[in-house]
Protein backbone atom coordinates (compact mmCIF):
# COMPACT_ATOMS: atom_id res chain seq x y z
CA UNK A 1 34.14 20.28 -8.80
CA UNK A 2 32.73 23.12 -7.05
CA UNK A 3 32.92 21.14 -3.93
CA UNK A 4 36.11 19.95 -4.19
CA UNK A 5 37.79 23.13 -5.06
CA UNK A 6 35.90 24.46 -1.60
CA UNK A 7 37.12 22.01 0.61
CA UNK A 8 40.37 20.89 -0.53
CA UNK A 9 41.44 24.81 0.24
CA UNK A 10 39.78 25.16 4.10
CA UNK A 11 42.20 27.42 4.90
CA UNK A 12 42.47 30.24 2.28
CA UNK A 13 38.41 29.94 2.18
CA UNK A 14 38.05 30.39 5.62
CA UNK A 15 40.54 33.43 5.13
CA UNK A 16 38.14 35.13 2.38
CA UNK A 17 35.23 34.60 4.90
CA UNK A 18 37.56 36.52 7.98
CA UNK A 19 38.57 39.24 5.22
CA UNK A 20 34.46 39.57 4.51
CA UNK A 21 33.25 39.61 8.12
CA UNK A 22 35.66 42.53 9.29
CA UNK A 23 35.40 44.16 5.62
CA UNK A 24 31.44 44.59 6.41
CA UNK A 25 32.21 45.58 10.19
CA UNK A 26 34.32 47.84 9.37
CA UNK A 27 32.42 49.70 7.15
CA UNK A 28 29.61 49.71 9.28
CA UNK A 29 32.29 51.23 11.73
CA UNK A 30 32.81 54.20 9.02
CA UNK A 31 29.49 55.26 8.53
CA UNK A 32 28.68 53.36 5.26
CA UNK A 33 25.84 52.14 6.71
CA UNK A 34 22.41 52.58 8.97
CA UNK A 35 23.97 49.66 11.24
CA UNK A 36 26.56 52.63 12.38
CA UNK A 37 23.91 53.87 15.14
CA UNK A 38 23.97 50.53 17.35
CA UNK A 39 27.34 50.40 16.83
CA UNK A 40 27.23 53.75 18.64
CA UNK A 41 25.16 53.29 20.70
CA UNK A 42 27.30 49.76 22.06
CA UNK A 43 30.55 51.33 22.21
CA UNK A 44 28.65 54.31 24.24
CA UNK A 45 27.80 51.69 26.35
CA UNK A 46 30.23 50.31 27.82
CA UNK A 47 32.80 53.76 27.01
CA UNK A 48 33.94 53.53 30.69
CA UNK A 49 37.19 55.92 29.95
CA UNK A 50 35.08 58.91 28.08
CA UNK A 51 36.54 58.65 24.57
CA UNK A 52 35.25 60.32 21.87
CA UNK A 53 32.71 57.78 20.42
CA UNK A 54 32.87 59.09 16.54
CA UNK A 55 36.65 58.58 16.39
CA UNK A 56 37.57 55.27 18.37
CA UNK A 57 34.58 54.05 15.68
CA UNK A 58 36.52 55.33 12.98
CA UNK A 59 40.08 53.96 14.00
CA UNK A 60 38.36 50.61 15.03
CA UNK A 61 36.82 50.66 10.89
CA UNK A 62 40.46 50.95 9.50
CA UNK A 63 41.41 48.42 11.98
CA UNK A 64 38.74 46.17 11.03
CA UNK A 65 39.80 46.68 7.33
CA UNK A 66 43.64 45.94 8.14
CA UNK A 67 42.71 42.65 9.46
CA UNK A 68 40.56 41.93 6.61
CA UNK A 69 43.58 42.73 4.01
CA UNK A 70 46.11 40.85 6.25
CA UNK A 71 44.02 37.90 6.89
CA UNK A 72 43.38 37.48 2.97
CA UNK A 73 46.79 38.45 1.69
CA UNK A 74 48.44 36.16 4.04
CA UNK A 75 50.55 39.26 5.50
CA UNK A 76 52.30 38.91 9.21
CA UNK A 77 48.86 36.41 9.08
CA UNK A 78 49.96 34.60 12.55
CA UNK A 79 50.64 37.94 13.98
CA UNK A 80 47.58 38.98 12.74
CA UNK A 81 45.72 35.76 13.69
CA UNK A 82 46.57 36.43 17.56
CA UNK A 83 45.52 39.77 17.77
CA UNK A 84 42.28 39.10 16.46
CA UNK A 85 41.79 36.82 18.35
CA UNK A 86 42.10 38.70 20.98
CA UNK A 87 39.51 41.70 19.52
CA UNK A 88 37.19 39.32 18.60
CA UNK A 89 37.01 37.56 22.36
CA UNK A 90 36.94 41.62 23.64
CA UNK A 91 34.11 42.33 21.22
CA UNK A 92 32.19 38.52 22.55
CA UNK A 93 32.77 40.58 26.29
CA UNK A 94 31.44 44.24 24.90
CA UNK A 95 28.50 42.66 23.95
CA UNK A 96 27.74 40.86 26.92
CA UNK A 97 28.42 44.31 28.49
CA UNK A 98 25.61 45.99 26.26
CA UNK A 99 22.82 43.73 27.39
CA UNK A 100 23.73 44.12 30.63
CA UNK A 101 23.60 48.02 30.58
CA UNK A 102 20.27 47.65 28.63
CA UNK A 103 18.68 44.90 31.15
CA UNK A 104 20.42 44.83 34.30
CA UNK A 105 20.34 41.52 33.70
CA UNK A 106 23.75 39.12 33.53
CA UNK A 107 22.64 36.53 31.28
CA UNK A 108 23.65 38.42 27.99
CA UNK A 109 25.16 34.87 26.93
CA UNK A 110 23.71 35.01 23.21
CA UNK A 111 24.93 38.72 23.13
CA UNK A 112 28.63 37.17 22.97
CA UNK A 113 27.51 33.96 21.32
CA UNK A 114 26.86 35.90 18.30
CA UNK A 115 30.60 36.56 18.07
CA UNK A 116 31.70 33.36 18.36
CA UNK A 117 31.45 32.20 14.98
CA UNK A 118 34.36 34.46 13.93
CA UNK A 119 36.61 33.53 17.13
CA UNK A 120 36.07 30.19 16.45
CA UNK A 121 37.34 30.32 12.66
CA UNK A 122 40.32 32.52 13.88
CA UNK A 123 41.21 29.87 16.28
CA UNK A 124 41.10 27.42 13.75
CA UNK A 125 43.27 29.34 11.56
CA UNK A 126 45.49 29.90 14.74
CA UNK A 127 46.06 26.36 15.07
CA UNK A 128 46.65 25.57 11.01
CA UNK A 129 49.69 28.19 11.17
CA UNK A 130 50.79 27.81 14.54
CA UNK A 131 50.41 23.72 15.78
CA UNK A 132 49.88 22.12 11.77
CA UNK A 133 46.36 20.81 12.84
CA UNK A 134 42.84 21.02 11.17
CA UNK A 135 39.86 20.91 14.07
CA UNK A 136 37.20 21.00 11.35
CA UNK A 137 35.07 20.43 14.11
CA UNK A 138 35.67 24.24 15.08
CA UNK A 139 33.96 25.75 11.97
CA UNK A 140 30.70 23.53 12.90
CA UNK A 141 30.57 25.16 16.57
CA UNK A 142 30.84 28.11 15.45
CA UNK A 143 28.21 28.38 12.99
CA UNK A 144 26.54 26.32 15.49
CA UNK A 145 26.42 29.74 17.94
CA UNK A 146 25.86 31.91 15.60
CA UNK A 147 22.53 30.78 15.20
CA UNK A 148 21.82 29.71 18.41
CA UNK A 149 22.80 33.38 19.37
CA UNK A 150 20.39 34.95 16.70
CA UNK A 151 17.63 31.89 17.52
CA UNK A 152 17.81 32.77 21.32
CA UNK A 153 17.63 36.92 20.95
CA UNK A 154 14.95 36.54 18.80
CA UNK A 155 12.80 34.62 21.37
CA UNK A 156 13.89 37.63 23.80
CA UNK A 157 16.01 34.96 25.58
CA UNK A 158 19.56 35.74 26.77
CA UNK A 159 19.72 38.45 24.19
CA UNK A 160 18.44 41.80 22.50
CA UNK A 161 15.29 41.07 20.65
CA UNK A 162 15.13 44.81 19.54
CA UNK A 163 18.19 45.24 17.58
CA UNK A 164 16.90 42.07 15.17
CA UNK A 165 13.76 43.44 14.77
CA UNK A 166 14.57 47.54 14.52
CA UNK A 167 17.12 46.27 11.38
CA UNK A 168 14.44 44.21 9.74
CA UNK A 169 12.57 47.17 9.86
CA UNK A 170 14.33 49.00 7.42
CA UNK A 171 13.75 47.01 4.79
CA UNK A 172 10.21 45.74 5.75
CA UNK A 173 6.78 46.66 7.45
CA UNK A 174 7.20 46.34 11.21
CA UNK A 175 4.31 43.47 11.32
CA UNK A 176 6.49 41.62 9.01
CA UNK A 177 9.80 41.72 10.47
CA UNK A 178 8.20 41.04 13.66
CA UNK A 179 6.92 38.20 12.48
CA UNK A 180 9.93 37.02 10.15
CA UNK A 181 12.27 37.35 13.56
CA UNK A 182 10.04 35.39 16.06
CA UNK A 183 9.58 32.45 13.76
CA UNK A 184 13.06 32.69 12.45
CA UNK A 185 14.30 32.46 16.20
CA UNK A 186 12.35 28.69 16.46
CA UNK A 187 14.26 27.81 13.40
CA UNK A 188 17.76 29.31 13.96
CA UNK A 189 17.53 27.79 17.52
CA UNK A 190 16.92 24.55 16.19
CA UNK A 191 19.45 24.73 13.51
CA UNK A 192 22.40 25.87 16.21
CA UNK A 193 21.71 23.13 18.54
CA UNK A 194 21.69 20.32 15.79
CA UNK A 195 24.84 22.08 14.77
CA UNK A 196 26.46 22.21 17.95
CA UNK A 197 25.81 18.83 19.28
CA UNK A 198 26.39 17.37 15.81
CA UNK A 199 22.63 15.62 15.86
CA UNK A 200 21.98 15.92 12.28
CA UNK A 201 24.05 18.55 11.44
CA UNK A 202 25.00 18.31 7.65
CA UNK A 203 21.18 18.83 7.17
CA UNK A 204 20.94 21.48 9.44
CA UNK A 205 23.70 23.33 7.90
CA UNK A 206 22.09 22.75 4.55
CA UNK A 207 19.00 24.13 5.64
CA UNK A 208 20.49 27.13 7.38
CA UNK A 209 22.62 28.06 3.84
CA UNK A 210 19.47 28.13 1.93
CA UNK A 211 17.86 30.55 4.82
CA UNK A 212 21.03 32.53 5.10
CA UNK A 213 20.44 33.30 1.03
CA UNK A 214 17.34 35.08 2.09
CA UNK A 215 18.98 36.82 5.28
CA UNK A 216 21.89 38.28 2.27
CA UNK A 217 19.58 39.11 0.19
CA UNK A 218 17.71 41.58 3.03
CA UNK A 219 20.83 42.70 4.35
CA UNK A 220 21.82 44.16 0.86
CA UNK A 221 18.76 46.12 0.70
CA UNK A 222 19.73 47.80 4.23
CA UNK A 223 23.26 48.45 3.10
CA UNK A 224 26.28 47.01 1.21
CA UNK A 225 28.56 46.50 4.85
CA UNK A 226 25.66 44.43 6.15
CA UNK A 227 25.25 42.44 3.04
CA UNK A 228 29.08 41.75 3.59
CA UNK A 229 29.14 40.90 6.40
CA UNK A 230 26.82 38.29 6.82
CA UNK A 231 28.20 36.82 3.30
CA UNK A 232 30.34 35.69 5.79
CA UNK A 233 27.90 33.26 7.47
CA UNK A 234 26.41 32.37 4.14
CA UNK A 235 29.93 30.94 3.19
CA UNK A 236 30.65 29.53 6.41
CA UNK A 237 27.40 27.64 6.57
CA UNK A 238 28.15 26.33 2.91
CA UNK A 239 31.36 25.26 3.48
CA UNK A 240 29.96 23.19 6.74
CA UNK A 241 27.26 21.61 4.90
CA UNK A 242 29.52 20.11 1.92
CA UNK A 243 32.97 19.04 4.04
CA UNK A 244 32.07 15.94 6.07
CA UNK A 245 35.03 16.38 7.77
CA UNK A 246 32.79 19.02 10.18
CA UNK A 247 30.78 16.50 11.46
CA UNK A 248 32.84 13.40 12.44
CA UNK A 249 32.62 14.36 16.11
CA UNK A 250 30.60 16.52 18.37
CA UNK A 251 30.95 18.98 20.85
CA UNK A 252 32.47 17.08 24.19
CA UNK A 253 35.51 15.81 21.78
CA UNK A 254 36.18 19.26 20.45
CA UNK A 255 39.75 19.39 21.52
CA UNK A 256 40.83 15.76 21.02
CA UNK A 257 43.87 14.65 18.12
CA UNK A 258 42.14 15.53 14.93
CA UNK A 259 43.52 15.71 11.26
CA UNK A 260 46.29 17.58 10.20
């Protein structure tokens, strides 16, 4: 039953999981949470124009929380749908832009990887309201990069290591988070790729819901936005493990015909 009701409504579920991922960002943006520094300290990045950092990060919270009530509510939802698109695919290029101004280095790819996840579902949404189509196989990829992202920046690979470890340190001793995000980046590595190439990748997305319970669980003890926000993934990941309709075809067939 539980199930059924879940995947026999793809569409307003993946809706509650949009309105939870910018609900959690954009508190974060407020100040409701620790997580507001390295949001600082990205926009202040990459603030080529000199704004004021405070206020575009409070305008970009209420933004965040407009799209999360439109999104759910269903209001002006394709207008909606299009323009964050379009934020989401500018934040997947700000964070690219981080790394680079932290490394020198321009193979930030898990940096906008990360991001993906939510672009992906948007798109997906796009396409329901816009074209009548389902492409299930959308909300496998982009789980899929989400943890490849976080797998890869753990390992110090394409991403920022630091930012993984400095937030699991808020909630646990530095030897232990240390530990918890090397070993975690082996596993969330493995999990993305079997996602993304669709090699066993109902398990995978089992396995990655029951970890993601544990990743919730330490991102409410940092703060209610971040425990939010990755509810988000949680869901997601859920949803992908029970609808077999996510894994009838892999990657390279992404945009064929597919149900509508």
């Amino acid at each position: 039953m539980f199930k059924t009701a879940i995947t026999e409504n793809t569409v307003l579920f993946f809706r509650i999981i949009l309105a939870f991922t910018f609900t959690g960002h954009g508190l974060v943006s407020l100040g409701f949470s620790g997580g507001y520094e390295l949001h600082y300290r990205i926009f202040e990045s990459v603030n080529l124009f000199n704004w004021n950092v405070e206020r575009f990060l409070f305008w970009q919270g209420l933004w965040d929380l407009l799209l999360a009530a439109g999104i759910l509510f269903g209001f002006q939802i394709k207008i909606l749908l299009s323009a964050a698109i379009i934020y989401l695919s500018s934040v997947a290029v700000i964070g690219w832009m981080y790394f680079n101004s932290k490394t020198g280095n321009i193979f930030g790819f898990a940096e906008s990887f990360r991001r993906f996840a939510w672009l992906f579902y948007a798109i997906f949404l796009w396409l329901h309201y816009f074209k009548n189509q389902k492409r299930y196989t959308l909300l496998r990829i982009g789980i899929g990069f989400a943890f490849l992202a976080h797998g890869l920046a753990s390992l110090g690979f394409f991403g920022l290591r630091g930012a993984h470890v400095e937030l699991a340190s808020q909630v646990l001793s530095e030897e232990t988070a240390n530990a918890i995000v090397f070993y975690s980046g082996y596993s969330d590595t493995a999990i993305g790729i079997f996602l993304l190439f669709g090699i066993f990748s109902r398990i995978a997305a089992s396995v990655g819901a029951v970890w993601l319970l544990v990743v919730v669980w330490l991102s409410f003890m940092l703060g209610i936005p971040e425990g939010i926000f990755r509810t988000g993934f949680l869901l997601s990941c859920i949803y992908v493990a029970l609808d077999l309709r996510c894994h009838e075809r892999n990657i390279l067939s992404l945009f064929s015909k597919q149900i509508k």
